[in-house]
Protein backbone atom coordinates (compact mmCIF):
# COMPACT_ATOMS: atom_id res chain seq x y z
CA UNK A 1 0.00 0.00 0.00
CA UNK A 2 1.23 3.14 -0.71
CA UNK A 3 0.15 6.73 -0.07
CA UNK A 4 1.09 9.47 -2.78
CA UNK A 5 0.80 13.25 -2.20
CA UNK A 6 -1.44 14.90 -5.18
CA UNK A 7 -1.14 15.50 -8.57
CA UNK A 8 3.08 14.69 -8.36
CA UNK A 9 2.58 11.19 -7.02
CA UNK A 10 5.16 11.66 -5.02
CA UNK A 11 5.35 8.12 -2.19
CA UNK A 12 4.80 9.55 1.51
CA UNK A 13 4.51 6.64 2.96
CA UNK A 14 4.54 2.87 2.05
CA UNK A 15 3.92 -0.87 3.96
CA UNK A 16 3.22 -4.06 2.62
CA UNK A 17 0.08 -5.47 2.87
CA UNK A 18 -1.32 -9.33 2.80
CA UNK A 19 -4.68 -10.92 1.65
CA UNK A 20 -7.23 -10.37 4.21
CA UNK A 21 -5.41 -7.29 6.05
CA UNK A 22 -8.08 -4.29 6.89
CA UNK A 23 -7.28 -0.59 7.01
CA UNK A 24 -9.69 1.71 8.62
CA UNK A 25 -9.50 5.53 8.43
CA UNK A 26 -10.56 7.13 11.40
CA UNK A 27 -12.19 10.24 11.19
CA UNK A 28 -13.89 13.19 13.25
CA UNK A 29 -16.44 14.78 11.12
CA UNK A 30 -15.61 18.49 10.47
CA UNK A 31 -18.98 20.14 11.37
CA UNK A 32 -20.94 17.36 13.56
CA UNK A 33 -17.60 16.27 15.60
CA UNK A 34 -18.77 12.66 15.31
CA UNK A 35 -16.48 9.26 14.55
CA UNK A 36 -16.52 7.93 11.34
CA UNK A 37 -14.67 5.21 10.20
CA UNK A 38 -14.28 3.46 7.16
CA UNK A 39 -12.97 -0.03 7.21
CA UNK A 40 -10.88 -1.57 3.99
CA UNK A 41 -9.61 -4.91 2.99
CA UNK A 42 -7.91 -6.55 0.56
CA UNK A 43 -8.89 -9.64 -0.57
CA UNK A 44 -7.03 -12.72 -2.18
CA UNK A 45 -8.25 -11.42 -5.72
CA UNK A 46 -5.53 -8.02 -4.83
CA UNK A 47 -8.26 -5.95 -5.10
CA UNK A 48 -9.26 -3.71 -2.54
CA UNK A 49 -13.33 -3.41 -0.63
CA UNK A 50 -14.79 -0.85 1.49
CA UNK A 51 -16.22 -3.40 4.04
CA UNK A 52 -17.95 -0.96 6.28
CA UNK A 53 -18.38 2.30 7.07
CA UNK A 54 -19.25 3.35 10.97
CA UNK A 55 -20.62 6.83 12.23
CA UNK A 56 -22.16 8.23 15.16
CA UNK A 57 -24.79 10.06 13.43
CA UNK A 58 -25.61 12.11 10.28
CA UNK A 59 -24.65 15.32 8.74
CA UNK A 60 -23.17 16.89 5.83
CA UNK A 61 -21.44 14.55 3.28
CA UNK A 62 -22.23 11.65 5.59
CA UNK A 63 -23.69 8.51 3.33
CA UNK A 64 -27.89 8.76 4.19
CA UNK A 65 -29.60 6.72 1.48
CA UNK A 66 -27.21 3.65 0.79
CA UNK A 67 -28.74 0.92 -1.25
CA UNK A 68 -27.08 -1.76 1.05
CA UNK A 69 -28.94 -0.60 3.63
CA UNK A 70 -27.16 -0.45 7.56
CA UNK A 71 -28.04 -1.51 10.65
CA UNK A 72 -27.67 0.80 14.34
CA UNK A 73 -25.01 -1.51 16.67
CA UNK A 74 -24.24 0.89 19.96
CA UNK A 75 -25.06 3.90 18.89
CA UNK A 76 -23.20 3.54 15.61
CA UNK A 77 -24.78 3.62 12.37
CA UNK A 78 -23.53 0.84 10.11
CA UNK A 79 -22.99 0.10 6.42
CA UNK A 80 -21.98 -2.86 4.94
CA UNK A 81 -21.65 -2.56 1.51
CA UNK A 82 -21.87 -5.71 -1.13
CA UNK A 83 -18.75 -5.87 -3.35
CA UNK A 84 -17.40 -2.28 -3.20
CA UNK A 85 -14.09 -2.31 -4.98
CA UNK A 86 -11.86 0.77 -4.67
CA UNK A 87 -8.97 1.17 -7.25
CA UNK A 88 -8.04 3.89 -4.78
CA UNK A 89 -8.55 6.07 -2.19
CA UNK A 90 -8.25 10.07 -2.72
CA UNK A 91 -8.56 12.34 0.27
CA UNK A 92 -7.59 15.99 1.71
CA UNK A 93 -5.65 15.41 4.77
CA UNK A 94 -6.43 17.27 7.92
CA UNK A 95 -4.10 16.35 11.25
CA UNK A 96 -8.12 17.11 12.80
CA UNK A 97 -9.83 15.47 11.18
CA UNK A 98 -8.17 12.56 10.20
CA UNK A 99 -6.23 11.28 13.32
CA UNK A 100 -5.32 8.09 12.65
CA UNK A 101 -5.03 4.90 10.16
CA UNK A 102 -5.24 1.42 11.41
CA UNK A 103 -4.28 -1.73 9.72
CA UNK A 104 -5.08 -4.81 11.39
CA UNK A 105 -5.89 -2.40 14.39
CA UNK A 106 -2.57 -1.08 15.01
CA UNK A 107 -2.14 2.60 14.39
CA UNK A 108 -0.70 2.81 10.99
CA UNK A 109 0.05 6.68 10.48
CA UNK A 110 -1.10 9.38 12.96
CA UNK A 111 -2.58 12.47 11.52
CA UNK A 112 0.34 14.29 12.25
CA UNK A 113 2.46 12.17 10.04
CA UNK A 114 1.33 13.62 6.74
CA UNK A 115 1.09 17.07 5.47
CA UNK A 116 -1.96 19.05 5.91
CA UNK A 117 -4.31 20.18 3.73
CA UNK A 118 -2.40 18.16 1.04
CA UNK A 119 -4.30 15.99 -1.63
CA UNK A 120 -3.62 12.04 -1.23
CA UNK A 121 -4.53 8.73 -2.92
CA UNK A 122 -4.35 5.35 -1.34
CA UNK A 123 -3.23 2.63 -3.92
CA UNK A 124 -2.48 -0.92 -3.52
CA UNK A 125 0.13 -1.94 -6.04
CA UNK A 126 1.05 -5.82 -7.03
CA UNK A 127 4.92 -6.98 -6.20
C-alpha cells in the first residue's frame, strides 16, 4: 500500500500489505464532531473493498440513502456494503480530522504524520 501526495505522485509513505489485512480511516467529522470510520480490505483477488463504514450520526457529506442498507449496533450507524471495490482512495488530509489509520488495528500513520491540507490517494500496487 502506498500513499502518494497529489497531482506529483510523489510516495509519503509505504507498507506491505497481505490478503485479508483491513485498514480503517478514522475520522472526526468536520462540522458534527462525530467518529466515522471506514474499514478496507484486501482480498485474495488483490483488489481492494470498502467493508464498512461506521458513524455516530448524520450530517453533511455523511452517506444517508445507501442501497445496502445499515443496521444501528451501539449507537453507531452501520454500512456494509456488497462488493465495493476501490482502485483507490483520494482524500484531503487534515491532522483534525483525520487522526489516525489502522491496519489490522494497530495505528498505521497518525494524523500528524502527513502534510496538511495536502491531496492524497491510497493505492495498492502488485509486487
Amino acid at each position: 500500500m502506498k500513499i502518494l501526495a497529489l497531482p506529483e505522485d510523489t510516495i509519503l509513505y509505504s507498507v506491505n500489505v497481505e490478503a485479508e489485512d483491513q485498514l480503517c480511516f478514522h475520522w472526526i467529522h468536520s462540522v458534527e464532531h462525530i467518529e466515522w470510520t471506514e474499514t478496507f480490505q484486501l482480498n485474495s483477488d488483490g483488489k481492494l473493498y470498502l467493508v464498512e463504514s461506521r458513524f455516530a450520526g448524520f450530517g453533511a457529506g455523511i452517506p444517508h440513502d445507501h442501497q445496502d442498507g445499515y443496521r444501528v449496533e451501539n449507537g453507531m450507524m452501520i454500512f456494509e456494503p456488497k462488493d465495493h471495490v476501490v482502485p483507490y482512495y483520494d482524500w484531503i488530509h487534515s491532522r483534525t480530522a483525520l487522526p489516525k489509520i489502522t491496519l489490522n488495528g494497530n495505528v498505521l500513520l497518525k494524523g500528524g504524520d502527513l502534510p496538511h491540507h495536502q491531496s492524497l490517494r491510497m493505492v495498492i500496487e502488485e509486487g
